[in-house]
Each structure stands twice: as structure tokens, then as C-alpha cells.
Protein backbone atom coordinates (compact mmCIF):
# COMPACT_ATOMS: atom_id res chain seq x y z
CA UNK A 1 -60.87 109.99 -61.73
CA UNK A 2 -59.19 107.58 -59.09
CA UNK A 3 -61.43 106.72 -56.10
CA UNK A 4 -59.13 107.39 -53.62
CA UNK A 5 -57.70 111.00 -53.77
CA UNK A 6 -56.97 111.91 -49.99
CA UNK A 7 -54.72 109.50 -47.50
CA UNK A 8 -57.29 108.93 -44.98
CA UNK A 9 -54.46 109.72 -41.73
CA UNK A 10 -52.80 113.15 -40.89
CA UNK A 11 -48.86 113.38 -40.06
CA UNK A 12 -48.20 112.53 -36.68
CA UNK A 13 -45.62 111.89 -34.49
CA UNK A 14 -45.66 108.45 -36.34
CA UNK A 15 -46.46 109.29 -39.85
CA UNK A 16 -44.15 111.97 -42.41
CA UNK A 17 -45.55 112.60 -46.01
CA UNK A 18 -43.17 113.08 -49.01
CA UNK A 19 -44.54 114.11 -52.10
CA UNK A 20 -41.43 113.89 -53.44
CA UNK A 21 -38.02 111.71 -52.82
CA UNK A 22 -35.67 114.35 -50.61
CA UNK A 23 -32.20 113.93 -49.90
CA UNK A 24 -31.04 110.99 -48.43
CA UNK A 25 -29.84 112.79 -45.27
CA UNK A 26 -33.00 114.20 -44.55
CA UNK A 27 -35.22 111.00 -44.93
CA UNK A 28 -32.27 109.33 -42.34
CA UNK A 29 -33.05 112.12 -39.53
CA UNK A 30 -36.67 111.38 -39.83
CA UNK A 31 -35.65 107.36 -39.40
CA UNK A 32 -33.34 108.81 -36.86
CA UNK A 33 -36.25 110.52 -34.67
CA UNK A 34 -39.18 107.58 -35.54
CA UNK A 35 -36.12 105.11 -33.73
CA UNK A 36 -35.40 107.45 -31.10
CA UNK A 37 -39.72 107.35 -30.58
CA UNK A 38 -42.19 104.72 -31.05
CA UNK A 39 -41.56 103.90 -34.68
CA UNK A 40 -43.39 105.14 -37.53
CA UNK A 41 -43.67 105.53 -41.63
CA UNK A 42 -42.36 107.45 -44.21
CA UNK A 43 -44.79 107.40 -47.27
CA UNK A 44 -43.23 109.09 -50.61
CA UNK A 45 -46.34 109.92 -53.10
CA UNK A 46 -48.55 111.71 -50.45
CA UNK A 47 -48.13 115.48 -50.74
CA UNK A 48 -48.20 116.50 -46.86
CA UNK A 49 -50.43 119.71 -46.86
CA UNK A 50 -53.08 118.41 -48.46
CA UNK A 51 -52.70 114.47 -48.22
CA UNK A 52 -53.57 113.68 -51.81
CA UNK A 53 -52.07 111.09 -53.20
CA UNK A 54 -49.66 111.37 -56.35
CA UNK A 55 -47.33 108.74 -56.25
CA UNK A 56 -44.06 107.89 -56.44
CA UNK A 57 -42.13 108.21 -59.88
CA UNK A 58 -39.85 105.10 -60.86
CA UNK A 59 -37.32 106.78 -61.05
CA UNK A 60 -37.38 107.71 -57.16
CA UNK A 61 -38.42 104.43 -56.69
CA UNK A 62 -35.26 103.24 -57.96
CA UNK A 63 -33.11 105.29 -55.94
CA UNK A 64 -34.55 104.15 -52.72
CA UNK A 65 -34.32 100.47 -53.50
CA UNK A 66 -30.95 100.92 -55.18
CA UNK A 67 -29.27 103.08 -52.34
CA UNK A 68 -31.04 103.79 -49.20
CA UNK A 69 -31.38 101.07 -46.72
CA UNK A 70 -27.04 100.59 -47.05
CA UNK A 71 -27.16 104.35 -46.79
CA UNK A 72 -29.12 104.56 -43.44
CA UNK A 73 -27.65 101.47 -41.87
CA UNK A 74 -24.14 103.04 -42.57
CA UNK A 75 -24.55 106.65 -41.02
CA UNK A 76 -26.89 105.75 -37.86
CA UNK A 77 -25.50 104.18 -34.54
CA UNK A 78 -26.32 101.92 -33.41
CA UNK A 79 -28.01 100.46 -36.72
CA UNK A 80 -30.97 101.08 -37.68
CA UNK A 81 -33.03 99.06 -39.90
CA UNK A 82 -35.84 99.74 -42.23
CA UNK A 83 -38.55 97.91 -44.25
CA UNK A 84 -39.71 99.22 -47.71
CA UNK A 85 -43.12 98.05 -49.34
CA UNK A 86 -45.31 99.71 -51.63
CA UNK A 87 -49.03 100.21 -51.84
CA UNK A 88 -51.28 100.34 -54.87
CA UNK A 89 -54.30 103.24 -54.14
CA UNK A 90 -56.21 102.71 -57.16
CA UNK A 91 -53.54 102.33 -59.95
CA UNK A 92 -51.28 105.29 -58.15
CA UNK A 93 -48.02 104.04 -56.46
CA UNK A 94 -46.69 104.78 -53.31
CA UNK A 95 -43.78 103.98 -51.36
CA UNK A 96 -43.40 103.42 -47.39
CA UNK A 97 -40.17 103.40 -44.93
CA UNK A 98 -41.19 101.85 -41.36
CA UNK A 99 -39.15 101.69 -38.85
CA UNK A 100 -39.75 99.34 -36.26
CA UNK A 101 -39.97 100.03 -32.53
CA UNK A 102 -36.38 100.44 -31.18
CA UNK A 103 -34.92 99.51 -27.82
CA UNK A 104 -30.67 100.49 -28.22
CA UNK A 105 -31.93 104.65 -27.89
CA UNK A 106 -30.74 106.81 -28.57
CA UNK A 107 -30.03 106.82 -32.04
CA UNK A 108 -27.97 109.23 -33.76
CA UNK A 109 -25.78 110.29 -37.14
CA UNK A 110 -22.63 109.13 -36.64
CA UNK A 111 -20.71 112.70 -38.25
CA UNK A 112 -23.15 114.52 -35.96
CA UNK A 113 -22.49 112.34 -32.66
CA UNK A 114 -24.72 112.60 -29.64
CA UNK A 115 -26.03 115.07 -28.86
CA UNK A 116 -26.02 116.86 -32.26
CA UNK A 117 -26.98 113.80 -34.49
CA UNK A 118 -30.09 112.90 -31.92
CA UNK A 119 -33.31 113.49 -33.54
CA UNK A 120 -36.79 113.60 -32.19
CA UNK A 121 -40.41 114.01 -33.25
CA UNK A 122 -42.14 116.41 -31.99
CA UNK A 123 -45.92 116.72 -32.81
CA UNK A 124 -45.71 116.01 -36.84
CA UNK A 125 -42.01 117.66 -37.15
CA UNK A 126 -38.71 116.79 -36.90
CA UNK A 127 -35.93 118.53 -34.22
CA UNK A 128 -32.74 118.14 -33.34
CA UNK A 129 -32.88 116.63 -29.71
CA UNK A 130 -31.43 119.02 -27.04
CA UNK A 131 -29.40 117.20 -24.09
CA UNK A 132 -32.28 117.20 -21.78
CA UNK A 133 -34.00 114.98 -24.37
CA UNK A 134 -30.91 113.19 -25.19
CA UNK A 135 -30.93 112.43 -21.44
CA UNK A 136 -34.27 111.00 -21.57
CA UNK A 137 -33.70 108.74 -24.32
CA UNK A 138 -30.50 107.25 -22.53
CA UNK A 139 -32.69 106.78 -19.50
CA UNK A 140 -35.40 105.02 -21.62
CA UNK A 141 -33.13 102.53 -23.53
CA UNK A 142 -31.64 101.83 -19.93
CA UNK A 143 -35.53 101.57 -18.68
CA UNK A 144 -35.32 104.14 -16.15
CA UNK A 145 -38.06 106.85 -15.55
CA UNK A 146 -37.19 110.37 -14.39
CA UNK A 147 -39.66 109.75 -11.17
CA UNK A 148 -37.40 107.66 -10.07
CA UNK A 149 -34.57 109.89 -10.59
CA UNK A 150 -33.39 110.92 -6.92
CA UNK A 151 -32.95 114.56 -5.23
CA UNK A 152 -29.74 115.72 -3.46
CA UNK A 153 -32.04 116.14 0.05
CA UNK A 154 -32.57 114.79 3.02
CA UNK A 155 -35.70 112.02 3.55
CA UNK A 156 -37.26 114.19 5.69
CA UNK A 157 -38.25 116.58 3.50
CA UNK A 158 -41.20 113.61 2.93
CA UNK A 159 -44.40 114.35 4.95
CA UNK A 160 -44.77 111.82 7.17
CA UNK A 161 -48.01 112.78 8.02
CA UNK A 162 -48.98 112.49 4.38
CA UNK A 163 -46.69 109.28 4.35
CA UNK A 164 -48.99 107.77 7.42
CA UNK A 165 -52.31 108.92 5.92
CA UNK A 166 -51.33 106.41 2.55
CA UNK A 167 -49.54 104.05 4.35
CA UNK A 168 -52.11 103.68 7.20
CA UNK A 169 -48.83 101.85 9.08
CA UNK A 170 -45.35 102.57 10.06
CA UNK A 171 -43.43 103.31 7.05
CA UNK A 172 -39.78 101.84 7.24
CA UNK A 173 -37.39 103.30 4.61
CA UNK A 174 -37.28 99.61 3.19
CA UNK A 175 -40.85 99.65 2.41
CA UNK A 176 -40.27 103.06 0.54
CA UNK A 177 -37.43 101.64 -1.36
CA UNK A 178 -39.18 98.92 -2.82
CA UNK A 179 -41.84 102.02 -3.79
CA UNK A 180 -39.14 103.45 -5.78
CA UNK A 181 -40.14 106.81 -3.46
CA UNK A 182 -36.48 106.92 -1.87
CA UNK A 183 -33.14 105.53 -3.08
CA UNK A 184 -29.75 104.85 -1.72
CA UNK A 185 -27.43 107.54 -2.45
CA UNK A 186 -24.82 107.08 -4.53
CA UNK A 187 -21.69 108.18 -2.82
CA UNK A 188 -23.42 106.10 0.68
CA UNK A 189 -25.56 103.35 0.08
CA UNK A 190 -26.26 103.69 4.14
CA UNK A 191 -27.88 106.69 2.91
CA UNK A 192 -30.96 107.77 0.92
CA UNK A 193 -32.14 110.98 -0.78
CA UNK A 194 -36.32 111.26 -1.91
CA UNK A 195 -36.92 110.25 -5.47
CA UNK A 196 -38.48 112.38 -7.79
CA UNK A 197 -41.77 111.03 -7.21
CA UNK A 198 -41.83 110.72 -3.56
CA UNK A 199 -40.85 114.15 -3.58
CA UNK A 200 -43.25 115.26 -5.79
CA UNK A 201 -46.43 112.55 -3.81
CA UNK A 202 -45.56 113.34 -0.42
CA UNK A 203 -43.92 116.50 0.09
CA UNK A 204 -45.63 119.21 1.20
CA UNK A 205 -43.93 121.69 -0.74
CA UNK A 206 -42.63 120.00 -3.85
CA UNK A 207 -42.05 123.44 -5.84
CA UNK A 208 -39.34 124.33 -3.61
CA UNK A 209 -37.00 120.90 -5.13
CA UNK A 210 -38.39 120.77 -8.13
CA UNK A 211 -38.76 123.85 -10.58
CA UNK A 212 -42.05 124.61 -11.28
CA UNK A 213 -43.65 121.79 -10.29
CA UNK A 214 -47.32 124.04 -9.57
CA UNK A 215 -50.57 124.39 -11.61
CA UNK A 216 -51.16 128.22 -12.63
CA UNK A 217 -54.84 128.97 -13.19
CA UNK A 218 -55.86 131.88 -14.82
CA UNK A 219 -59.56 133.06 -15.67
CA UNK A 220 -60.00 135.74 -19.01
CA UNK A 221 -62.42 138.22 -19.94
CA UNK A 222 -63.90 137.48 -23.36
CA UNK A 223 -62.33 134.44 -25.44
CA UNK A 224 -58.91 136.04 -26.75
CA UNK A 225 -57.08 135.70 -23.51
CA UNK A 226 -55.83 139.55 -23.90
CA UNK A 227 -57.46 140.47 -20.24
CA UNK A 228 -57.06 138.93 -17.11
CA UNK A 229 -59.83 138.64 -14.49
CA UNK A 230 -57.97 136.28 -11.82
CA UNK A 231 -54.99 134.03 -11.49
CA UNK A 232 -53.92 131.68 -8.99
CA UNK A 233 -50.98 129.70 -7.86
CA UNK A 234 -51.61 126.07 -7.10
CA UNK A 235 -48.97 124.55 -4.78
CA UNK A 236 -48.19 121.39 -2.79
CA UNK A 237 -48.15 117.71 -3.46
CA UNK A 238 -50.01 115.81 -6.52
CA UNK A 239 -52.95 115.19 -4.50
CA UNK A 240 -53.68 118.45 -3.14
CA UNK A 241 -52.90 120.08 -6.46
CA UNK A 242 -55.64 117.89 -8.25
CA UNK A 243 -58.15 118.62 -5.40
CA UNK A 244 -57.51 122.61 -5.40
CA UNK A 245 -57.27 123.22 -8.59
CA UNK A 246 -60.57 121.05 -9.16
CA UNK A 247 -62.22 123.31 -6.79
CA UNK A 248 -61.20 126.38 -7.98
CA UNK A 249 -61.73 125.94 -11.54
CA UNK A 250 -65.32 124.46 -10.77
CA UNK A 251 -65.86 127.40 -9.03
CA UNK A 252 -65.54 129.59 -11.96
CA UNK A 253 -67.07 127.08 -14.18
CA UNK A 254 -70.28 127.61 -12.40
CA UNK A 255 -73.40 129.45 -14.53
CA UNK A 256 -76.75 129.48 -14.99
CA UNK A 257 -77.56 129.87 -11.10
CA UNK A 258 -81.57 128.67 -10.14
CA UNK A 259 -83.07 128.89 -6.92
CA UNK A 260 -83.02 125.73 -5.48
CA UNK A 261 -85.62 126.25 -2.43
CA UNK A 262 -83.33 128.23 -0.12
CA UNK A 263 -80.08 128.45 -2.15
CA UNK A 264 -79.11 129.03 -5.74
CA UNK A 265 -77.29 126.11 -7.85
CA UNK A 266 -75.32 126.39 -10.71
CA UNK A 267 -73.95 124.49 -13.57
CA UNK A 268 -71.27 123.43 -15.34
CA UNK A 269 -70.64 123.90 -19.27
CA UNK A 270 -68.74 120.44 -18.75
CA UNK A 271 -68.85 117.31 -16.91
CA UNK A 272 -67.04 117.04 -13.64
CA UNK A 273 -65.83 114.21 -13.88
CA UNK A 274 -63.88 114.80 -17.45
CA UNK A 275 -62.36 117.98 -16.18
CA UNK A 276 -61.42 116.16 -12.99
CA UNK A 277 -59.55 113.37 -15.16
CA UNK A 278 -58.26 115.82 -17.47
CA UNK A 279 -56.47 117.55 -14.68
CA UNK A 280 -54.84 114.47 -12.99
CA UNK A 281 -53.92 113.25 -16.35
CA UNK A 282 -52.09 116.27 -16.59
CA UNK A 283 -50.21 116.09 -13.14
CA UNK A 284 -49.71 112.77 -13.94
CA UNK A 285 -48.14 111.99 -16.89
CA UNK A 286 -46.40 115.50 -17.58
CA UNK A 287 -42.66 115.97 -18.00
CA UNK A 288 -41.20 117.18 -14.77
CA UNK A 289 -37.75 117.77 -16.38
CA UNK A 290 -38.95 120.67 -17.75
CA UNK A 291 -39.16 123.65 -15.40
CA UNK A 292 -42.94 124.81 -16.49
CA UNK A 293 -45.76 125.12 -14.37
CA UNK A 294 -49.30 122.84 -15.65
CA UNK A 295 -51.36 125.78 -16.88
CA UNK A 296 -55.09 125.93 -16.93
CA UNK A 297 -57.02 128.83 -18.81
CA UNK A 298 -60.86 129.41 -18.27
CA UNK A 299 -62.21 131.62 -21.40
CA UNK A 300 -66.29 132.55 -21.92
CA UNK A 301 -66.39 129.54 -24.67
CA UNK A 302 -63.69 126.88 -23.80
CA UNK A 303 -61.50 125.76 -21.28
CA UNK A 304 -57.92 124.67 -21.69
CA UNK A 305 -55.22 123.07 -20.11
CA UNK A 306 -51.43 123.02 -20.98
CA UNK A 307 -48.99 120.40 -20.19
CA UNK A 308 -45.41 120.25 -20.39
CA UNK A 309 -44.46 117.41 -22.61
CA UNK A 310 -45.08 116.43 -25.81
CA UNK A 311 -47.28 112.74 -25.66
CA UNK A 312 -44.78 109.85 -24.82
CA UNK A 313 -43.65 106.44 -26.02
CA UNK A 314 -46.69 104.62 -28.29
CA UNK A 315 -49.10 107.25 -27.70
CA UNK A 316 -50.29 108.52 -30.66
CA UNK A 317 -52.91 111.67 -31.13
CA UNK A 318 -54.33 110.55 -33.97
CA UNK A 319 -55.67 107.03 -31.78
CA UNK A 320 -55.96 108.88 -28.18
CA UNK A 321 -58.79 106.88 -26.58
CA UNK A 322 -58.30 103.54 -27.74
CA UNK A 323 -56.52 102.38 -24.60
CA UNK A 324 -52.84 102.45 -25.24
CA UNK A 325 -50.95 103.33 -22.16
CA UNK A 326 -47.48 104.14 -21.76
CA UNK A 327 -45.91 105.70 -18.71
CA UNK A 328 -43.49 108.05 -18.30
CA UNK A 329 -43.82 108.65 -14.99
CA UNK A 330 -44.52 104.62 -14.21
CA UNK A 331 -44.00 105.45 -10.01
CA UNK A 332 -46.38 108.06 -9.85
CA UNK A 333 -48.90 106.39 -11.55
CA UNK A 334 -48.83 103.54 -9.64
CA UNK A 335 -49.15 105.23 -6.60
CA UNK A 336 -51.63 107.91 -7.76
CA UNK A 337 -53.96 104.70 -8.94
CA UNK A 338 -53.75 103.15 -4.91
CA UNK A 339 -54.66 106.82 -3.75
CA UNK A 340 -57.53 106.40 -5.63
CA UNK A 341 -56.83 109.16 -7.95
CA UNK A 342 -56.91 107.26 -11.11
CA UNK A 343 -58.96 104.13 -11.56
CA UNK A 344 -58.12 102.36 -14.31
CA UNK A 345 -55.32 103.04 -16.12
CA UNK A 346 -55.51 103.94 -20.22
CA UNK A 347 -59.44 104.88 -19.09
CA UNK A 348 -58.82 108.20 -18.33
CA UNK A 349 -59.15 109.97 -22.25
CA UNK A 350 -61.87 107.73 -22.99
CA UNK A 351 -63.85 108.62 -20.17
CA UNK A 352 -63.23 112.10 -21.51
CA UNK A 353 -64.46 111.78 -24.61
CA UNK A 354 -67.99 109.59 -23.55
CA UNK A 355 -68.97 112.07 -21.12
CA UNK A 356 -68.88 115.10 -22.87
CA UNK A 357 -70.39 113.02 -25.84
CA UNK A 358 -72.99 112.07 -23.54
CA UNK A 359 -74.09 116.08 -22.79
CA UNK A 360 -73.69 116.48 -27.04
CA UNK A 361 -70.85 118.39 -25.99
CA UNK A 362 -68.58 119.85 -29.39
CA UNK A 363 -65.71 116.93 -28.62
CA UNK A 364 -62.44 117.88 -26.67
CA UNK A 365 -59.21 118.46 -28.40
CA UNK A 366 -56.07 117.50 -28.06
CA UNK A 367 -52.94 119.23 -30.01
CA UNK A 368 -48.48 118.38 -29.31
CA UNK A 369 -47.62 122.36 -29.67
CA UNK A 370 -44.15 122.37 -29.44
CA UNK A 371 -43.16 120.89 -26.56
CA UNK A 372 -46.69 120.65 -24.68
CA UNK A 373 -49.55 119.08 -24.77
CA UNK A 374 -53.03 120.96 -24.62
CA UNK A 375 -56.54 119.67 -24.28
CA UNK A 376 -59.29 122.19 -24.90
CA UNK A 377 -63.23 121.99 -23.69
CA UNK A 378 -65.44 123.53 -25.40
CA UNK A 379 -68.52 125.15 -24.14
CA UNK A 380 -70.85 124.33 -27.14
CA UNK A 381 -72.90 121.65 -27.82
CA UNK A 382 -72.26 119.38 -30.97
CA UNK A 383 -74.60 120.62 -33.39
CA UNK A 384 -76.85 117.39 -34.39
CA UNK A 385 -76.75 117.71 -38.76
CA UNK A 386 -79.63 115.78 -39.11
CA UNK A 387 -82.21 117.80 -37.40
CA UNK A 388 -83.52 121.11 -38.12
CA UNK A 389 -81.82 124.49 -36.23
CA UNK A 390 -85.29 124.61 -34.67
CA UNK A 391 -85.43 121.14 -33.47
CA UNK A 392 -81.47 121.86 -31.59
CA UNK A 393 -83.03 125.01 -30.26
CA UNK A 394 -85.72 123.14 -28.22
CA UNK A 395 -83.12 120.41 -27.05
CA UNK A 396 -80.55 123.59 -26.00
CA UNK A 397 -83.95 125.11 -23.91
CA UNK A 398 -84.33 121.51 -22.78
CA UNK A 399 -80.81 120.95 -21.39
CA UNK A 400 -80.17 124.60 -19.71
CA UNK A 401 -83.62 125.17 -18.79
CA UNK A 402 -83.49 128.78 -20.11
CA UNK A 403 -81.21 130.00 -23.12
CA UNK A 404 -80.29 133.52 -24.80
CA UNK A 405 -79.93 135.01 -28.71
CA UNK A 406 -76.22 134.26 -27.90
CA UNK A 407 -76.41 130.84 -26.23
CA UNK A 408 -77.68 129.83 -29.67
CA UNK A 409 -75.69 131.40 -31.74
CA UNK A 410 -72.38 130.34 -29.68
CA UNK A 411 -73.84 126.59 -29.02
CA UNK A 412 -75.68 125.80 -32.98
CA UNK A 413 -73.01 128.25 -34.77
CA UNK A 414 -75.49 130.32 -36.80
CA UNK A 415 -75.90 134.25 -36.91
CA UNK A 416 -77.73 136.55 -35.03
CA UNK A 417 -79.99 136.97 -37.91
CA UNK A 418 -81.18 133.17 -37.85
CA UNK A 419 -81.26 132.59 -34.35
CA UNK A 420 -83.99 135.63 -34.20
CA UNK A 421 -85.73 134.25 -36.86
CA UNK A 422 -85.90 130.45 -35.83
CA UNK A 423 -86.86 131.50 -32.07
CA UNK A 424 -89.61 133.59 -33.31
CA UNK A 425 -90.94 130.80 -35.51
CA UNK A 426 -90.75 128.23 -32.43
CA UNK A 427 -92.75 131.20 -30.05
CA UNK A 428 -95.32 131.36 -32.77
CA UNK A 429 -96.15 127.42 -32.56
CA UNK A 430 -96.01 128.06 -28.80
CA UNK A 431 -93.08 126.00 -28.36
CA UNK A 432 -90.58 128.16 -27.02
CA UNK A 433 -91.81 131.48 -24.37
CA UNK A 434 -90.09 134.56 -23.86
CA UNK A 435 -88.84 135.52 -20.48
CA UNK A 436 -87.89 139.15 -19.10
CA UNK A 437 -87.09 142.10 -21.61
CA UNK A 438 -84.90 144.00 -23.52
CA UNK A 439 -80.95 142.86 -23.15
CA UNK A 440 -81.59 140.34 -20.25
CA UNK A 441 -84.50 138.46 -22.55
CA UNK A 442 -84.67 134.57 -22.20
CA UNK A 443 -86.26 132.00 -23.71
CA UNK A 444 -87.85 128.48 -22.27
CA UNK A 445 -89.87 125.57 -23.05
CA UNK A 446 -93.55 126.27 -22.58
């Protein structure tokens, strides 16, 4: 049996299994989209459900070496260029196309034309581009972000209140140019209309210019989402959104209330600080050209918040947390990192990922559905393997001072059954007491 059965990565946005040769015209639209991204790999030999590898037959091997590189040069525009190589997994061949980073985007079929011939990736699938991407490609071979991308208004829709309060000065409309937060107008280049990131930084009411451009944070009963408890509206420039919707969202967070001498103190199933950089990531870095609100859903056992956007440029889910950094909105990150919103940037997942690893918190997710990104927190603590269910029990008692049947059976992932049993066993070596009766029982260290 070979050694190596399984391809270690998943698909990705950068990565397209084959376990077969296709059709010519469908391996050139994945080129097509990998171009029109950050790159990326066709393997042939790698069934993509299940990863394992069963190599590529020489006959297909001939056919791509024979025909396919002349093929794809001849129907893209502009050219695109390809390397082939093989790799040897234990006596089984396989095949890979990589296409380089490209700069000339977008790239297209030339019998489809633009926008019909653009393709894109979107999570670990290929899709025809619609014109709004199209647009953003042509802006991001010409390096231009949508941020800076002006609005047919008048300057003064810009708070200069909120403008003072950054600048701690006099702001002159030449200072604001060189900030990329105002632009001249193209018909008078006497005049100047708000960028898309001043707007969206310093007006006080940015969802009026551009659509959606609001956090909507809704609380549900239970963990299907059927029933809602509360929703609210978040409105008003980046900052304020990031503060608000911080505060409300640690307000339902709270749990487990104490008495703290005079008042009662609760906790949260996360750390602060991750939810607080997992929101401005997501004001951020989303994609303002499309008119959806940033949505953030509070269930009993997870949080989760959706952005509009699928992950830009080099980013890659598969390697989130290693420090890669690519902007799409390049003005209002700058500017967001002097407010003091964001301290370092290509920190911010990272810092994600430590602290809730540092509370032995069940590690947050991040999934490209469609056209959004989502990140979901979970409530539950990452169930250590190598100690006994008894020995997590006493560290869950330990960490929320008092715990319920259900806090262990949600947290350590075992039945009701168990969870009875192991308590029991830890009251008997007078490890673990029993507080209160009946439904509203809790347990403690002694």
C-alpha cells in the first residue's frame, strides 16, 4: 500500500483537483480565473472529494504536454502562460498547471470577450465574473482601489467635526487629497467630490451614499437561527460602527453574572479583544461595491459574523494567520491604523486565533460562501484528547467558577448519560460539590 494516500491541502481559491484530464476549455477557465486572482495550481491525479491520490494516466499526460500550453496561450487575452511539472507521491504520478501571479487583469477567452469570457474563483469554484467583478479586476490591473473611487456629492457631506477630532488641525482640501479622502472631479478639476473612503471614515451618515454600508445585528433563540429575540441597525461612520456594535454585541455576550461586592459581573464566552478585531476586520477589509449590510448573528453556542466579499488578492484560507496582507481597501486601512483602530497590520487573524487558544477555546472558523466571508466563534472549549473527561470537567469548573449537566455536554461534546456519570464520580472523591436543586443544579470545585 503507498504511504501517501491523501493530498495533505484542500481546494482553495488557489488549488483545483482533477482526477481526471477534462476538456481543454474547462482547464483554460480555471487558468482564466487563477490569472484573474492570485495564481494557483491545477493538479490532475488527485480526485477532489476525497483528495486521494490516483494519478495521472500517460495517456493524459500526453495530451497536456502535446497540446495544452499552445491551446491556452491561443484562446486567453492577454496571454497567459503556464508551467507544467510533475510530482512522484510514492511511485503514483501526478501532474500540476501553475499559473503565476498576473498583473495585465483581467483575463478573458477571447470567443467569450469581456465580460462573458472573465472568470473568477470564488471560494474553491469557478464563476463566470459578472461586470461588477469585471470592474474590479480592471481597477486592480490599473492599481486602483474602490475606496478611492469618488462620490457624485458635495465635500461637505464630510464631518468636519469628525475631520478636526483626527486631524487635531485645520484640514485644507490639499491635505485631504494627498489622503486619497477627496478627489478632483472629473468634469472640474477646481472641484472635488468625497472619495469612497472619506465618505465612508468621516461622514456621519455614510448609508445614505453608499448602499448598505451598516452592520445588522441580530440575537436568536436556540442555535438554528429560526427565532428572533432582537435586531439592531448599526449606522454611521467606520469608527462609530466598530464601537456600537462592540458594545452591543458584548452586551448580549454577557453570562454567568456573580456578585461582585455591590454589583453583579458577567462574562464573556470569548475574548474581547478577538471579537473586537474580528469586527473591524470586517468593516475594514469588506467589499463596499456590493450593496449588503456586515451581519453579525449571536446564537446560544456560537457567534458569527458575515462579510460581503469573498477574501482578496494573496489571501488564502487555507494559510489565514500567517501574516499575508493584502488590501483592498488600502485608504481605509491606512487611516483606520492612525485612528488607532488597527495596530499592526496582517496581526489582526492571528491575534484571533492566540487568544481564543489561550481560553482552550474550540478554534474560530473561517469559510468564502459564495460571495462572503464568515468567521464563526464558538462557545465551547477545545476538548484536551489527552486527559480524561473527568480531568476537562474540573478545568471547565475551574474556568467558569460554576458549570451545569449542559455546560459539559455542550463544552466536552459527550451525552447526557456520561456527563451524569463522570460528575457523580468526581462528587464522590469530593472533587466537584453540588450547588442548588432540581433544574437550576450546579456544580463547583470544592
Amino acid at each position: 500500500m503507498n504511504k501517501i494516500e491523501v493530498y495533505p491541502e484542500r481546494e482553495s481559491k488557489s488549488l483545483e483537483f482533477k482526477a481526471k484530464l477534462p476538456k481543454f476549455q474547462s482547464l483554460i477557465k480555471t487558468c482564466i480565473a487563477f490569472a484573474n486572482g492570485s495564481g494557483g495550481s491545477i493538479m490532475i491525479g488527485v480526485e477532489d472529494n476525497t483528495r486521494r491520490i490516483i494519478g495521472i494516466t500517460e495517456e493524459d499526460r500526453d495530451k497536456i504536454y502535446d497540446g495544452f500550453l499552445n491551446s491556452l496561450y491561443d484562446s486567453t487575452s492577454p496571454n497567459i502562460f503556464a508551467q507544467i511539472y510533475e510530482n512522484n507521491f510514492n511511485g503514483i504520478l501526478i501532474l500540476t498547471i501553475k499559473i503565476p501571479t498576473s498583473p495585465k487583469k483581467p483575463y478573458f477567452l477571447k470567443n467569450g470577450g469581456i465580460p462573458k469570457g472573465v472568470y473568477l474563483r470564488v471560494g474553491s469554484s469557478t464563476r463566470s465574473a459578472t461586470n461588477e467583478y469585471v470592474e474590479d479586476l480592471i481597477r486592480e490591473g490599473q492599481r486602483i482601489n474602490f475606496d478611492e473611487e469618488p462620490i457624485n456629492q458635495s465635500i461637505a457631506i464630510l464631518s468636519k467635526d469628525l475631520l478636526k477630532n483626527f486631524y487635531e488641525m485645520k484640514v485644507t482640501n490639499t491635505r485631504l487629497l494627498a489622503d486619497k479622502l477627496i478627489t478632483h472631479a472629473a468634469a472640474n478639476n477646481d472641484s472635488y467630490l468625497p472619495t469612497i473612503a472619506g465618505t465612508l471614515l468621516f461622514c456621519k451618515t455614510p448609508e445614505n451614499f453608499i448602499p448598505e454600508s451598516i452592520v445588522i445585528c441580530t440575537r436568536f433563540e436556540g442555535i438554528s437561527g429560526r427565532n428572533i429575540i432582537q435586531t439592531e441597525e448599526i449606522t454611521g461612520n467606520i469608527e462609530k460602527q466598530a464601537e456600537m456594535s462592540l458594545k452591543l454585541i458584548t452586551s448580549w455576550l454577557l453570562r454567568d453574572y456573580q456578585l461582585n461586592k455591590t454589583k453583579l459581573k458577567g462574562k464573556l464566552p470569548i475574548p474581547v479583544e478577538a471579537l473586537r478585531e474580528a469586527i473591524i476586520n470586517a468593516l475594514i477589509h469588506r467589499k463596499y461595491s456590493i450593496p449588503g449590510a456586515t451581519k453579525i448573528a449571536l446564537y446560544d453556542d456560537r457567534l458569527e459574523i458575515f462579510n460581503p466579499g469573498c477574501f482578496p488578492g494573496l489571501v488564502d484560507i487555507n494559510n489565514l494567520g500567517d501574516g499575508t496582507t493584502y488590501l483592498r481597501n488600502s485608504t481605509i486601512a491606512r487611516i483606520a491604523h492612525k485612528m488607532g483602530l488597527v495596530e499592526k497590520l496582517g496581526s489582526g487573524i492571528r491575534l484571533i486565533f492566540d487568544s481564543c487558544k489561550k481560553l482552550h477555546l474550540k478554534k474560530p472558523m473561517y469559510s468564502e460562501e459564495g460571495d462572503f466571508v464568515k468567521i464563526t466563534f464558538y462557545f465551547q472549549r477545545e476538548k484536551n484528547v489527552e486527559k480524561s473527561d473527568e480531568d476537562n470537567i474540573l478545568e471547565l469548573a475551574k474556568i467558569k467558577k460554576e458549570i451545569t449537566i449542559g455546560d459539559i455536554i455542550n463544552q466536552l461534546d459527550i451525552s447526557r448519560n456520561t456527563a451524569t456519570r463522570k460528575i457523580n464520580v468526581l462528587i464522590k472523591q469530593s472533587k466537584i460539590m453540588r450547588v442548588g436543586k432540581g433544574p437550576s443544579t450546579k456544580f463547583k470545585v470544592c
